[in-house]
C-alpha atoms as a PDB file:
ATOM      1  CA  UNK A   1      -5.075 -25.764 -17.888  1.00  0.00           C
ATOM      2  CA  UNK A   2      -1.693 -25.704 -16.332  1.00  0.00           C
ATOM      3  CA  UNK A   3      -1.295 -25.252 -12.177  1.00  0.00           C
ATOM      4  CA  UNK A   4       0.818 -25.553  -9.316  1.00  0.00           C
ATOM      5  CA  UNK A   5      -1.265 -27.535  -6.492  1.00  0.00           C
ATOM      6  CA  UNK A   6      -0.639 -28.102  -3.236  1.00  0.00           C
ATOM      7  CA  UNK A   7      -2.407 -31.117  -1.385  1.00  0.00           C
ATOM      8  CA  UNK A   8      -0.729 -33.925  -0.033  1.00  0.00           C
ATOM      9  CA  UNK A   9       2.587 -32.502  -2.294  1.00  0.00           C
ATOM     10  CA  UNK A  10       3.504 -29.060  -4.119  1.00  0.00           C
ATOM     11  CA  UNK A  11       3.420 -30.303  -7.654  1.00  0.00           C
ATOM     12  CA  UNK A  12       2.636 -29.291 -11.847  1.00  0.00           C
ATOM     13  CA  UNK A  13      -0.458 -30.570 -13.010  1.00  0.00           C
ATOM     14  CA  UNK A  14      -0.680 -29.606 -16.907  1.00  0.00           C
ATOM     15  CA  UNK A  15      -4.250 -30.716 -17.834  1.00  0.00           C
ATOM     16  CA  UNK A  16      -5.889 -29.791 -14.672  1.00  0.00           C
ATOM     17  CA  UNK A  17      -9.744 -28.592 -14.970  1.00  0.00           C
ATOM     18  CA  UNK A  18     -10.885 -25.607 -16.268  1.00  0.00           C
ATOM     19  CA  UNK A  19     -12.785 -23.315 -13.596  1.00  0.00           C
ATOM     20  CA  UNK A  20     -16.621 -23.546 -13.851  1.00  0.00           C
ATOM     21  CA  UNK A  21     -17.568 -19.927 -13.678  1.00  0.00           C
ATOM     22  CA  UNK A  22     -20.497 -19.082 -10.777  1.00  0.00           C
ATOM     23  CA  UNK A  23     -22.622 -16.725 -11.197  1.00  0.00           C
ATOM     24  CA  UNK A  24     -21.049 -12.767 -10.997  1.00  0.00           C
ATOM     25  CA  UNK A  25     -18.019 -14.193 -11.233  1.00  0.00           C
ATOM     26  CA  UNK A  26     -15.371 -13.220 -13.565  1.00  0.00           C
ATOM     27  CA  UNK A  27     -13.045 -15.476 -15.761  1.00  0.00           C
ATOM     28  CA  UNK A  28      -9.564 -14.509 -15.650  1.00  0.00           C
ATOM     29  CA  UNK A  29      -6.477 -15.274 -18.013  1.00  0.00           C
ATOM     30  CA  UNK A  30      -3.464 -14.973 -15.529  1.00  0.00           C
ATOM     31  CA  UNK A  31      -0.506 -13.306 -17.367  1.00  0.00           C
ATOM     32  CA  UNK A  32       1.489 -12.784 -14.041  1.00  0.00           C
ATOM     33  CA  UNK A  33       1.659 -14.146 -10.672  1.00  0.00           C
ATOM     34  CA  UNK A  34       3.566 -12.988  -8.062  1.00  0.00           C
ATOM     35  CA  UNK A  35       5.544 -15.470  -5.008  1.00  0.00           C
ATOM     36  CA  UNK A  36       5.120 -14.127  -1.446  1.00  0.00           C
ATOM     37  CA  UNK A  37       5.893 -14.558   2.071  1.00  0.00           C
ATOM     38  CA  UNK A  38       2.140 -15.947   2.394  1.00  0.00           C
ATOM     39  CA  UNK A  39       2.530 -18.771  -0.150  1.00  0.00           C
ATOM     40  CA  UNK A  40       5.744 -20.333   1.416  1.00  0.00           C
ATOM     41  CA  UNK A  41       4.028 -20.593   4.669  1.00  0.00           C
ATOM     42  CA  UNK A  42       1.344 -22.496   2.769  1.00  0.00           C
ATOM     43  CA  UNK A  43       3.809 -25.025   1.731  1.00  0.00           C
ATOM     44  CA  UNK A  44       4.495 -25.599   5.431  1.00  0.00           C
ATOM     45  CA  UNK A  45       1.153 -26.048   6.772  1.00  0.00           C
ATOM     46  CA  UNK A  46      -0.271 -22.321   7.484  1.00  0.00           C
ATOM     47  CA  UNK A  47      -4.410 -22.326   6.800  1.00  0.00           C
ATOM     48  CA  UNK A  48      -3.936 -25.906   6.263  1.00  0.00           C
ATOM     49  CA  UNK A  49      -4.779 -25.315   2.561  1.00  0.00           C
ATOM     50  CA  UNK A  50      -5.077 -27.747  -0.983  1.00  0.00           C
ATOM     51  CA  UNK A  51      -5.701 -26.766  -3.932  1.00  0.00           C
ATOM     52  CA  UNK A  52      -3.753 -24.131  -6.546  1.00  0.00           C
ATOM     53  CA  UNK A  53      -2.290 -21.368  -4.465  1.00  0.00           C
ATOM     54  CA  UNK A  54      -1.147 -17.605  -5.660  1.00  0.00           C
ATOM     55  CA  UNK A  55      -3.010 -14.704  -4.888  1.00  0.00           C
ATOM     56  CA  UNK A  56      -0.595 -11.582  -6.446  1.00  0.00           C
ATOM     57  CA  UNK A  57      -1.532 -11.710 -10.094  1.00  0.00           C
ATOM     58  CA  UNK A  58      -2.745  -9.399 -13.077  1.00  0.00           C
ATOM     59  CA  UNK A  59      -4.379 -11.073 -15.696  1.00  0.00           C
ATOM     60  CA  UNK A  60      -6.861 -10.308 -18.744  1.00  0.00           C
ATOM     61  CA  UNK A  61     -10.971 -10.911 -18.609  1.00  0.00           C
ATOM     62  CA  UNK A  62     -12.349 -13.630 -20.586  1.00  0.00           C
ATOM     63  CA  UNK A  63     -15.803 -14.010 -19.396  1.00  0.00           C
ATOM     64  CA  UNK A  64     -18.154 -11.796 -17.171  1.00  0.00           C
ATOM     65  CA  UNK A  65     -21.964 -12.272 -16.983  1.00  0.00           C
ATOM     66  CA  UNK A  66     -23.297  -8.779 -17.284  1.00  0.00           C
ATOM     67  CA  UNK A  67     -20.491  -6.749 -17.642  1.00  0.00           C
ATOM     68  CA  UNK A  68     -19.100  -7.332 -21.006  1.00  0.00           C
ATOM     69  CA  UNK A  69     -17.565  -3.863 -20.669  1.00  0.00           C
ATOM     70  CA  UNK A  70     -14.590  -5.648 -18.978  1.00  0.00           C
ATOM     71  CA  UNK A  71     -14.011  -8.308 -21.470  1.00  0.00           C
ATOM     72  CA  UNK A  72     -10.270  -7.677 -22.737  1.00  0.00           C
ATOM     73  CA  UNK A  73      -9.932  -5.578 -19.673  1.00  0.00           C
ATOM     74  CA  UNK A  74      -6.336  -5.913 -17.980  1.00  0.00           C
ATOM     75  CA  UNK A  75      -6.860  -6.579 -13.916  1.00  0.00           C
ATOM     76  CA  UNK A  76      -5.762  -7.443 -10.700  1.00  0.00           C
ATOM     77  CA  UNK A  77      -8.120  -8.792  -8.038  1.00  0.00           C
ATOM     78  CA  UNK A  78      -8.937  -8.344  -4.185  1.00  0.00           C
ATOM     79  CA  UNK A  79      -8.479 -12.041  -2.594  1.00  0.00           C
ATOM     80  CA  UNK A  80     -11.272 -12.025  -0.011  1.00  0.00           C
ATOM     81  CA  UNK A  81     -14.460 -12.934  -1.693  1.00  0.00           C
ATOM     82  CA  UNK A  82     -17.276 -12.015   0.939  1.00  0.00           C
ATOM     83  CA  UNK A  83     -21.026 -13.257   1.129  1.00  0.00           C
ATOM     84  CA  UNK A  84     -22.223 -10.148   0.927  1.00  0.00           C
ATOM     85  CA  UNK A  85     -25.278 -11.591   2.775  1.00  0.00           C
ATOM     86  CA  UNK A  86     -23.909 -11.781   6.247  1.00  0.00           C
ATOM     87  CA  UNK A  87     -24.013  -9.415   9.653  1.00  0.00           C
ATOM     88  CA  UNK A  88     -20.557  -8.966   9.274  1.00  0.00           C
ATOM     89  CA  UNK A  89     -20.831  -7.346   5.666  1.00  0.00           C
ATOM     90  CA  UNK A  90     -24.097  -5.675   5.994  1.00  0.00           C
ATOM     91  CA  UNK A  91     -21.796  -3.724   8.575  1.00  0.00           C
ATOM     92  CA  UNK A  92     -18.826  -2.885   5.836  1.00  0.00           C
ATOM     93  CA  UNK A  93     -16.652  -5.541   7.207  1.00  0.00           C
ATOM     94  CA  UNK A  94     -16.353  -8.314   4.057  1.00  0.00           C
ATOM     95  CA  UNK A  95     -13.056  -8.633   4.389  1.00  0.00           C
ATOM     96  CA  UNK A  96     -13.931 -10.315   7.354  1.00  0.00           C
ATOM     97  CA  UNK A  97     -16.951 -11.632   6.283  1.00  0.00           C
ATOM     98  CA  UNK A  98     -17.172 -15.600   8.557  1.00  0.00           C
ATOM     99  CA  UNK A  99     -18.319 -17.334   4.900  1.00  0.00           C
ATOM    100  CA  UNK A 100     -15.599 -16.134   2.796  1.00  0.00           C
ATOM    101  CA  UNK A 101     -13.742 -17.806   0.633  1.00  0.00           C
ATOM    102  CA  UNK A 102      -9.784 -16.077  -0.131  1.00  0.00           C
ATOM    103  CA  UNK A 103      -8.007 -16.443  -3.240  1.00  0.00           C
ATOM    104  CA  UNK A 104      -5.357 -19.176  -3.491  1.00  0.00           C
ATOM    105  CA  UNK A 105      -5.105 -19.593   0.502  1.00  0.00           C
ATOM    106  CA  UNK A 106      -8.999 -20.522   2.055  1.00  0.00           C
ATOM    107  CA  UNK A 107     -11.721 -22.120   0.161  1.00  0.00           C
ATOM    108  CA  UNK A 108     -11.216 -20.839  -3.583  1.00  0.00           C
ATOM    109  CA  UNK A 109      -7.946 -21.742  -6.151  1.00  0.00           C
ATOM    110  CA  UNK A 110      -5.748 -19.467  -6.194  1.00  0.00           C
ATOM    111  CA  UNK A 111      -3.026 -17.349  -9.616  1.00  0.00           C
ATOM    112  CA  UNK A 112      -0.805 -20.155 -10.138  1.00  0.00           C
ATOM    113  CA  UNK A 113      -2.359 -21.556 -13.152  1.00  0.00           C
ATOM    114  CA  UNK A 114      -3.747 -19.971 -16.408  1.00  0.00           C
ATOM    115  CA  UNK A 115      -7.461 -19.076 -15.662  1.00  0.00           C
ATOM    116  CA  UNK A 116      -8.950 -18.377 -12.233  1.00  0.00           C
ATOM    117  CA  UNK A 117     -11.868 -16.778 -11.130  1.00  0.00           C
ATOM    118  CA  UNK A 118     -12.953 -14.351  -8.756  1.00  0.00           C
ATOM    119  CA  UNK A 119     -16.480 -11.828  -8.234  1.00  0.00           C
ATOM    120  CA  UNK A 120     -16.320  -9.238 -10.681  1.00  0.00           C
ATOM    121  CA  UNK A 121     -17.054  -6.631  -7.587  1.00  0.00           C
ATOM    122  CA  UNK A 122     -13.433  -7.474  -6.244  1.00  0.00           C
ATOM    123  CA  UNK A 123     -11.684  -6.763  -9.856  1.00  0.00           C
ATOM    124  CA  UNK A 124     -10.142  -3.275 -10.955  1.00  0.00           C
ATOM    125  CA  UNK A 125      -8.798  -2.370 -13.731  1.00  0.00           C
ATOM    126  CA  UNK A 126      -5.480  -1.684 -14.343  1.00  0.00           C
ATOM    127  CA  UNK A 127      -4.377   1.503 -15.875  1.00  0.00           C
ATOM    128  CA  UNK A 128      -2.502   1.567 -18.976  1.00  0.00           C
ATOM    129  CA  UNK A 129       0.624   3.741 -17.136  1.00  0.00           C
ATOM    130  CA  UNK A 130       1.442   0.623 -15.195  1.00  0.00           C
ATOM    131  CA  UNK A 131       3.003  -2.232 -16.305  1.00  0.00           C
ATOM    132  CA  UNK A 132       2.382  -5.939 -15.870  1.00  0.00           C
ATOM    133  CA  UNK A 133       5.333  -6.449 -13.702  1.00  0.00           C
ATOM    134  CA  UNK A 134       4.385  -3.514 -11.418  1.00  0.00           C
ATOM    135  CA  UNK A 135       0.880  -4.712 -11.159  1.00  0.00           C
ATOM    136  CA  UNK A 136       1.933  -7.451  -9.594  1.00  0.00           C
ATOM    137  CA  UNK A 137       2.760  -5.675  -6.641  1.00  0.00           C
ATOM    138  CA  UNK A 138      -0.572  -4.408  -6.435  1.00  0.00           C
ATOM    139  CA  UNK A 139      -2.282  -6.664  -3.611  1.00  0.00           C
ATOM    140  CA  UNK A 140       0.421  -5.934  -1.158  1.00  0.00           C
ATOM    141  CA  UNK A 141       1.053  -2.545  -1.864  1.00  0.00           C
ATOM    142  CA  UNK A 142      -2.427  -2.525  -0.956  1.00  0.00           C
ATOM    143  CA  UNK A 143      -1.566  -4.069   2.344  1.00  0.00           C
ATOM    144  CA  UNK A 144       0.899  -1.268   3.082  1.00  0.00           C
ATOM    145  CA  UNK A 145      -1.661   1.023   2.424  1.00  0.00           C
ATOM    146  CA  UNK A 146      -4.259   0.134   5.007  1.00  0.00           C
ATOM    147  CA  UNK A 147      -1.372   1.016   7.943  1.00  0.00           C
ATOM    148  CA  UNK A 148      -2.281   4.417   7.106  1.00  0.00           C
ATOM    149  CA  UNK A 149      -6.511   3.684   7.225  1.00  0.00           C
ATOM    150  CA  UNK A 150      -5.738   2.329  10.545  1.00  0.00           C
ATOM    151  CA  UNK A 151      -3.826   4.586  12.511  1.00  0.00           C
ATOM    152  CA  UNK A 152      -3.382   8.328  11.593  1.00  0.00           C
ATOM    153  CA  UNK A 153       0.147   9.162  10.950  1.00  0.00           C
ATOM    154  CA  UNK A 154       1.673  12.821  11.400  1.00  0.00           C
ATOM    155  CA  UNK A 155       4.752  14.535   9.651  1.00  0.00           C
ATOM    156  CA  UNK A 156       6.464  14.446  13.232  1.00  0.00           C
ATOM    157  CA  UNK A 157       5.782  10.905  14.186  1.00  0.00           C
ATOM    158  CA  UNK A 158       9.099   8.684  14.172  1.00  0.00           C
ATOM    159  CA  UNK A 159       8.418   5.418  12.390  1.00  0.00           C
ATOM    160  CA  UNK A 160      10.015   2.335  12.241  1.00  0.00           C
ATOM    161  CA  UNK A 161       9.747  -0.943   9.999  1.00  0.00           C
ATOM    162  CA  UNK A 162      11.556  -4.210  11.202  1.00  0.00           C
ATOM    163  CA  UNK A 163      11.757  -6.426   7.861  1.00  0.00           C
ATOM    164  CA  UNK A 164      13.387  -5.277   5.226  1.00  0.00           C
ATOM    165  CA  UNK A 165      11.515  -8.279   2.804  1.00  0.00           C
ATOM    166  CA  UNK A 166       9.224  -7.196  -0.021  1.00  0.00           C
ATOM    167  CA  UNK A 167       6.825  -5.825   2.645  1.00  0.00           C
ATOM    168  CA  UNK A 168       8.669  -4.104   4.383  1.00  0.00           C
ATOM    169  CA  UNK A 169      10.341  -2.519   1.803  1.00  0.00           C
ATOM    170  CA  UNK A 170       6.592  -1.108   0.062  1.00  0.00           C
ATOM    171  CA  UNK A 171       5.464  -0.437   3.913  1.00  0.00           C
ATOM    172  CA  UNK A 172       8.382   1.835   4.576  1.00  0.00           C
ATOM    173  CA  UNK A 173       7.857   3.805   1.254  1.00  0.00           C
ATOM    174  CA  UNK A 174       3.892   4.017   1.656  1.00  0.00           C
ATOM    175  CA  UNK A 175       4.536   5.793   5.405  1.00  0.00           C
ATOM    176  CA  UNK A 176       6.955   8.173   3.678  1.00  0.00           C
ATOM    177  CA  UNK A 177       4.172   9.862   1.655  1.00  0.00           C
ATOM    178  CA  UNK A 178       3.171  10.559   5.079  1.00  0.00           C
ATOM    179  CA  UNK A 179       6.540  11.575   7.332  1.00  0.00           C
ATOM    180  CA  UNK A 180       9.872  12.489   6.394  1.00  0.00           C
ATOM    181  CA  UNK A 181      10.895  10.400   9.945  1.00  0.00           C
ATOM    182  CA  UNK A 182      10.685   6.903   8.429  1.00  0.00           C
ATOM    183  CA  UNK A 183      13.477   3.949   9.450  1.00  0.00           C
ATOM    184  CA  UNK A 184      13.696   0.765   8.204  1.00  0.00           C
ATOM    185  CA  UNK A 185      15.677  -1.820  10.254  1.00  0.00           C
ATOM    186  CA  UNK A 186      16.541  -4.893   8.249  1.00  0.00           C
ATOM    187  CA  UNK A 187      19.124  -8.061   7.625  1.00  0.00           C
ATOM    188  CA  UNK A 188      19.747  -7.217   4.351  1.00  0.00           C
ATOM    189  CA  UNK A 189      22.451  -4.690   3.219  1.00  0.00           C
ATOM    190  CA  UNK A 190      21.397  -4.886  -0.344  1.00  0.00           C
ATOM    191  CA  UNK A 191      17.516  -4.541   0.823  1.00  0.00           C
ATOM    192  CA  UNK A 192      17.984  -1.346   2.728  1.00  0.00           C
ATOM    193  CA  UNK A 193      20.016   0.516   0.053  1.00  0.00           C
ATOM    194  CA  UNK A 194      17.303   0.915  -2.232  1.00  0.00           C
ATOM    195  CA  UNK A 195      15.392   2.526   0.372  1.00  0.00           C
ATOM    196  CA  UNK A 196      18.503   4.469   1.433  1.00  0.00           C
ATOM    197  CA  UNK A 197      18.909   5.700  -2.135  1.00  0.00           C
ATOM    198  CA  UNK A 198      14.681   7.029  -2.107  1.00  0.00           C
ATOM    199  CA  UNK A 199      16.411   9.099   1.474  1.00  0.00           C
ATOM    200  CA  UNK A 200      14.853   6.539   3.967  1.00  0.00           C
ATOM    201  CA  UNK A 201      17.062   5.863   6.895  1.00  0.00           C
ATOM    202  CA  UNK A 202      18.287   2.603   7.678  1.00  0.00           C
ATOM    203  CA  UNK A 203      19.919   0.555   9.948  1.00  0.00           C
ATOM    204  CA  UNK A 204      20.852  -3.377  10.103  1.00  0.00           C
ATOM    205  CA  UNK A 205      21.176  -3.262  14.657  1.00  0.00           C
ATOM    206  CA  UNK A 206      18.634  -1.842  16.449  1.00  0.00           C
ATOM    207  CA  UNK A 207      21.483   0.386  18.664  1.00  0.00           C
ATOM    208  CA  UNK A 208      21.295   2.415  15.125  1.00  0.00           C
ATOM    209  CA  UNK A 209      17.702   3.572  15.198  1.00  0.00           C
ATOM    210  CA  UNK A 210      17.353   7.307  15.875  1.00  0.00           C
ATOM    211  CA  UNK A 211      15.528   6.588  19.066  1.00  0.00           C
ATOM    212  CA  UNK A 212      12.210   5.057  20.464  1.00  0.00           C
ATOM    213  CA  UNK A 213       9.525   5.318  17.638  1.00  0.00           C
ATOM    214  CA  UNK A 214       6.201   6.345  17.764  1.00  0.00           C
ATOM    215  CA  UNK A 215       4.894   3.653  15.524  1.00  0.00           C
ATOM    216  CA  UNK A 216       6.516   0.318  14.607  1.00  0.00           C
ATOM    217  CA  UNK A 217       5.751  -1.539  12.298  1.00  0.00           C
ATOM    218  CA  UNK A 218       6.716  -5.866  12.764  1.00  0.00           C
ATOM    219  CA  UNK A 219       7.142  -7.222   9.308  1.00  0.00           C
ATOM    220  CA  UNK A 220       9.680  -9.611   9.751  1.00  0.00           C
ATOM    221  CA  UNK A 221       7.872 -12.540   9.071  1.00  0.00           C
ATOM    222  CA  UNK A 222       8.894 -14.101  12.399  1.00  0.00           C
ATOM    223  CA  UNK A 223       7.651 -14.592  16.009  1.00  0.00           C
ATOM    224  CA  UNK A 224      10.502 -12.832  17.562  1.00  0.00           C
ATOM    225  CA  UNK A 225       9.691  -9.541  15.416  1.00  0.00           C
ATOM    226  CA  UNK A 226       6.895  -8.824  17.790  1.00  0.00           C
ATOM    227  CA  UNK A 227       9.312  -8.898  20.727  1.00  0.00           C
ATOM    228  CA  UNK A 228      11.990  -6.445  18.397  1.00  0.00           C
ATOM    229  CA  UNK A 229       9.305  -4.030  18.003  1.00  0.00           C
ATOM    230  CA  UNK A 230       8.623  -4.109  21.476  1.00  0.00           C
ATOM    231  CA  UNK A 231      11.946  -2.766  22.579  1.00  0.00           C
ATOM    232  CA  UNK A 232      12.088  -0.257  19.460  1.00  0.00           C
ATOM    233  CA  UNK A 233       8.734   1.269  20.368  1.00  0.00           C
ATOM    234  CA  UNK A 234       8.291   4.159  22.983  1.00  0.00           C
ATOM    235  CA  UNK A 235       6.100   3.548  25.289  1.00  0.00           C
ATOM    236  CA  UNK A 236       2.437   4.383  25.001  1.00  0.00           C
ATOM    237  CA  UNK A 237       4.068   3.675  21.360  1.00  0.00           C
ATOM    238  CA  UNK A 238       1.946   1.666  18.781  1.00  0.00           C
ATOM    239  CA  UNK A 239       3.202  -1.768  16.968  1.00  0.00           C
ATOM    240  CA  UNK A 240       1.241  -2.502  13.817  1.00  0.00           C
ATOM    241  CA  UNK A 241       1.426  -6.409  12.816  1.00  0.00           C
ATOM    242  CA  UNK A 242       2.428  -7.441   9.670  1.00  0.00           C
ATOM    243  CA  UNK A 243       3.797 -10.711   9.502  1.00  0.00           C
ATOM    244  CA  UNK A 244       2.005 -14.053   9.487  1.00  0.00           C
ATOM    245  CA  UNK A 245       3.700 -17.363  10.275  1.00  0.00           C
ATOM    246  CA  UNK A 246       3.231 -20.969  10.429  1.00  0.00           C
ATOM    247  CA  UNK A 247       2.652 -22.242  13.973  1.00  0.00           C
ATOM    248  CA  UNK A 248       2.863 -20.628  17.528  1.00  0.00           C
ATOM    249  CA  UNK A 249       5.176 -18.236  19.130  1.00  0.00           C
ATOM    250  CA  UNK A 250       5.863 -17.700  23.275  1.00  0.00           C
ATOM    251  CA  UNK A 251       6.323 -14.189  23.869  1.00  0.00           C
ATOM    252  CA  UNK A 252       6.073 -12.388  27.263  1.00  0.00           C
ATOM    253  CA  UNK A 253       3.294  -9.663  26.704  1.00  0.00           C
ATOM    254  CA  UNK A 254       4.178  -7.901  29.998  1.00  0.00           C
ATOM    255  CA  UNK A 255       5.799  -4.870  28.472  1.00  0.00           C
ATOM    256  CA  UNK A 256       2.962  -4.422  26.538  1.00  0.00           C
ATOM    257  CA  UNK A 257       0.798  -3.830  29.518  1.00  0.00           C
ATOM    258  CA  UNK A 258       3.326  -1.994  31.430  1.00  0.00           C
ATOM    259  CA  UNK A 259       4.360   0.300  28.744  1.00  0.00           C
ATOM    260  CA  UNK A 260       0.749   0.425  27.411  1.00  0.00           C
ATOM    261  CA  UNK A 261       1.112  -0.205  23.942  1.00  0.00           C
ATOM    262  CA  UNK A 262      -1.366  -0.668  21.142  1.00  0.00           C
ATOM    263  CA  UNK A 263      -1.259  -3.477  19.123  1.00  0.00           C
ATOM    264  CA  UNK A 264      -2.824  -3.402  15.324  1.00  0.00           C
ATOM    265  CA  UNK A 265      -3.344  -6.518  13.378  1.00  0.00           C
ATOM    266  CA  UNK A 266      -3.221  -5.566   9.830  1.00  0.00           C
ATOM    267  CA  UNK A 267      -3.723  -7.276   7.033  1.00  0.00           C
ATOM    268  CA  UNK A 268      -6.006  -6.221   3.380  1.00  0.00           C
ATOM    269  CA  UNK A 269      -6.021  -2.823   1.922  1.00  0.00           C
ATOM    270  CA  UNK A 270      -7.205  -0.818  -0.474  1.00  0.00           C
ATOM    271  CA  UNK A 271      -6.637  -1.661  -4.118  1.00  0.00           C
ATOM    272  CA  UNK A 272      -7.350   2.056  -5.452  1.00  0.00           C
ATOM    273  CA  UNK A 273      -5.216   3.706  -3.257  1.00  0.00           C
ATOM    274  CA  UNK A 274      -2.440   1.154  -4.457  1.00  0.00           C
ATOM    275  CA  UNK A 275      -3.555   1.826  -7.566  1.00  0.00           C
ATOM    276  CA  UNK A 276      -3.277   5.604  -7.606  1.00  0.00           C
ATOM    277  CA  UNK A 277       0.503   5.501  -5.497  1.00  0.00           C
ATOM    278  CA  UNK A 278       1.914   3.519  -8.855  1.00  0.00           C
ATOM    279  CA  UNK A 279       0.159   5.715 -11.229  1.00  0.00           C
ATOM    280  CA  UNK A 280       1.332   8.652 -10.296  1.00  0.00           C
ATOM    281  CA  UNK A 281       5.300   7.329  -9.183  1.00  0.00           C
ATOM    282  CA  UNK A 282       4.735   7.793  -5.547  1.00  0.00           C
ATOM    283  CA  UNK A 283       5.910   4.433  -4.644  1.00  0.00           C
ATOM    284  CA  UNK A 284       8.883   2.530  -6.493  1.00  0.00           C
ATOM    285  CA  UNK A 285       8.533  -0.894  -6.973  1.00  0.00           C
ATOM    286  CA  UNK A 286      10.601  -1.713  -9.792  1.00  0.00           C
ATOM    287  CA  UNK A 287      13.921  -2.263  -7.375  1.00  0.00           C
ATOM    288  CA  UNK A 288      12.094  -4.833  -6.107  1.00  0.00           C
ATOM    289  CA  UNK A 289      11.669  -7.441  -8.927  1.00  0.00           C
ATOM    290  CA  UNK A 290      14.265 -10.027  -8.489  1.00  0.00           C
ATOM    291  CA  UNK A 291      13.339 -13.222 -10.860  1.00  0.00           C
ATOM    292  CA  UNK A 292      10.647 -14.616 -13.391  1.00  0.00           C
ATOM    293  CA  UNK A 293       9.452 -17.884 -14.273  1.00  0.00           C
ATOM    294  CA  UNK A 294       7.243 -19.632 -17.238  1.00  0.00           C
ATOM    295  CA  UNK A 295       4.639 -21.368 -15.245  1.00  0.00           C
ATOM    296  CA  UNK A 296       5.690 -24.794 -16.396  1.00  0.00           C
ATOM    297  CA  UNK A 297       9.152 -23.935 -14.094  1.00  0.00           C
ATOM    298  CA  UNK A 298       6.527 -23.057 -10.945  1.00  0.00           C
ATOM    299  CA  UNK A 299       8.946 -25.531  -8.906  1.00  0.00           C
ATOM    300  CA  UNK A 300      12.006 -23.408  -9.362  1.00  0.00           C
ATOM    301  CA  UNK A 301      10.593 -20.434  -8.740  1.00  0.00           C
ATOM    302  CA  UNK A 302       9.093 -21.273  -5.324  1.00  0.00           C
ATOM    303  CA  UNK A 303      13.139 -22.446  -4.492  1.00  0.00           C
ATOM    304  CA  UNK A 304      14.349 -19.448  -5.962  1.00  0.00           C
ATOM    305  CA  UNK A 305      11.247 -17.322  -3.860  1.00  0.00           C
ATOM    306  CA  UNK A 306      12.586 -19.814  -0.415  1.00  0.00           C
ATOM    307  CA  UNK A 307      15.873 -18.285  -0.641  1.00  0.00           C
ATOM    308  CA  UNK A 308      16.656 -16.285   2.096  1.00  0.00           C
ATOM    309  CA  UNK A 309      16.949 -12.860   1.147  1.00  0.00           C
ATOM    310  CA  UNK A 310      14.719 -13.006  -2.045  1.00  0.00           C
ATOM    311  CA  UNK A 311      12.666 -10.132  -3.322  1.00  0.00           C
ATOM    312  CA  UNK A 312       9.711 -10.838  -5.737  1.00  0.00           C
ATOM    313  CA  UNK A 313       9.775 -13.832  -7.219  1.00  0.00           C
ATOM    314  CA  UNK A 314       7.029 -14.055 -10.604  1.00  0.00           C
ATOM    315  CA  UNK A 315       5.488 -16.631 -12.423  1.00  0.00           C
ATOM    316  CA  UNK A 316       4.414 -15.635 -16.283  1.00  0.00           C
ATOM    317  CA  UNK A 317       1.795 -17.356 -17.772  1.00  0.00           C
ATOM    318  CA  UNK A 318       2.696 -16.318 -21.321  1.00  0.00           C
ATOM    319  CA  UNK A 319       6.559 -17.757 -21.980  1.00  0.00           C
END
């Protein structure tokens, strides 16, 4: 099969090997794979990874042991293949399960070829109402969605997103399901007006927030977006973390403690409720689809994904 692999160089290999299938596994035809934030930091060094990266896809089921109901099916996948075995996800945590392997960034090849495979517990199917290229967005629309599993969000809560990048962008729109008081503070003119234009406030300096926020959250894909959405947030305020970045960042934590603020890591989410936002039009996603590739031109589309100020970036499997 065709991939893009990254190991001692990002490069095309067009006759690499087939993926043996293990046991309650799935086979998947990729038709789509989506560029993100996550993937360009693997270029650089982040998880140290080798092997075929891309973990945003939707694809088609080829082979599954046992549940020949899906063959033909049209899916996308959740990345973090657990154990199932351990403490960790006897206790509902597999998503941090210490074995597992993650799809295209830890342990297991990842979208950016034409099969890969994945346990047929972490597929769902896609419904017919959404299209390939919105699928794509399915993973980290997921990822906006668990903001709102892990901290409880009220109609009069002021929120704020710093990054106005592909995340940021589906974050914003997933907390306005939830308040009307949602601003997005970004770099990018172009970026915020499609969120101006769904009646999301926006601002490109920080002086043009409507005030301290309840809830920030850093999506900038930097280390100094933690110390932004320190001076954005009220305090006793709460900064969920989006981003993650290759290498280390120095940042004074005092204000944290003085101003007592909670910090969130958050990363994973829930595929249905991504699922359900697209199907019934509650998130838009389309605005958001900048470029596509035929997997043989993988190299171009990672530049075209590096430029600054890129939305999503797609490789399809099927030109």
């Amino acid at each position: 099969m065709r991939a893009l692999v990254l190991d001692q160089s990002l490069h095309m290999e067009m006759r690499y090997p087939n993926p043996t299938v293990p046991q309650d596994e799935a086979l998947v035809r990729v038709r789509r794979a989506g560029i993100c934030a996550t993937d360009l930091q693997m270029i650089q060094g982040y998880m140290a990874f080798s092997g075929i990266l891309g973990h945003e896809f939707v694809g088609v089921v080829e082979q599954a042991t046992g549940r020949e109901d899906l063959l033909g099916a049209r899916v996308v996948g959740e990345i973090n293949a657990s154990c199932q075995h351990c403490s960790t996800c006897r206790a509902g945590r597999p998503t941090h399960c210490p074995n597992r392997t993650i799809l295209g960034i830890h342990g297991r090849n990842g979208a950016f070829a034409d099969y890969l495979c994945l346990p047929i517990r972490n597929l769902h199917v896609v419904p017919a109402a959404i299209s390939d290229r919105q699928a794509i967005f399915i993973e980290p629309l997921a990822a906006a969605c668990q903001i709102l599993d892990q901290i409880s969000v009220t109609p009069k809560q002021q929120v704020v997103v710093i990054g106005d990048g592909k995340l940021g962008l589906l974050c914003a729109q997933v907390l306005k399901t939830r308040t009307g008081q949602v601003a997005i503070l970004g770099r990018h003119p172009e970026h915020l007006a499609i969120l101006s234009a769904m009646g999301i406030a926006t601002a490109l300096r920080k002086e043009d927030l409507p005030g301290q926020a309840d809830i920030v959250i850093e999506a900038t894909g930097h280390p100094e977006g933690l110390m932004l959405a320190m001076q954005v947030v009220r305090p006793q305020g709460t900064i969920v973390l989006k981003s993650t970045y290759h290498g280390t960042a120095a940042i004074n934590m005092t204000p944290c403690v003085v101003n007592e603020l909670c910090l969130i890591g958050s990363r994973c989410g829930p595929f249905h409720k991504a699922i359900e936002m697209l199907q019934h039009q509650q998130v838009q996603v389309d605005p958001l689809y900048q470029a596509e590739y035929p997997l043989d031109r993988a190299l171009d589309a990672i530049d075209c994904a590096g430029i600054p100020g890129s939305l999503k970036v797609v490789l399809n499997m099927e030109t």
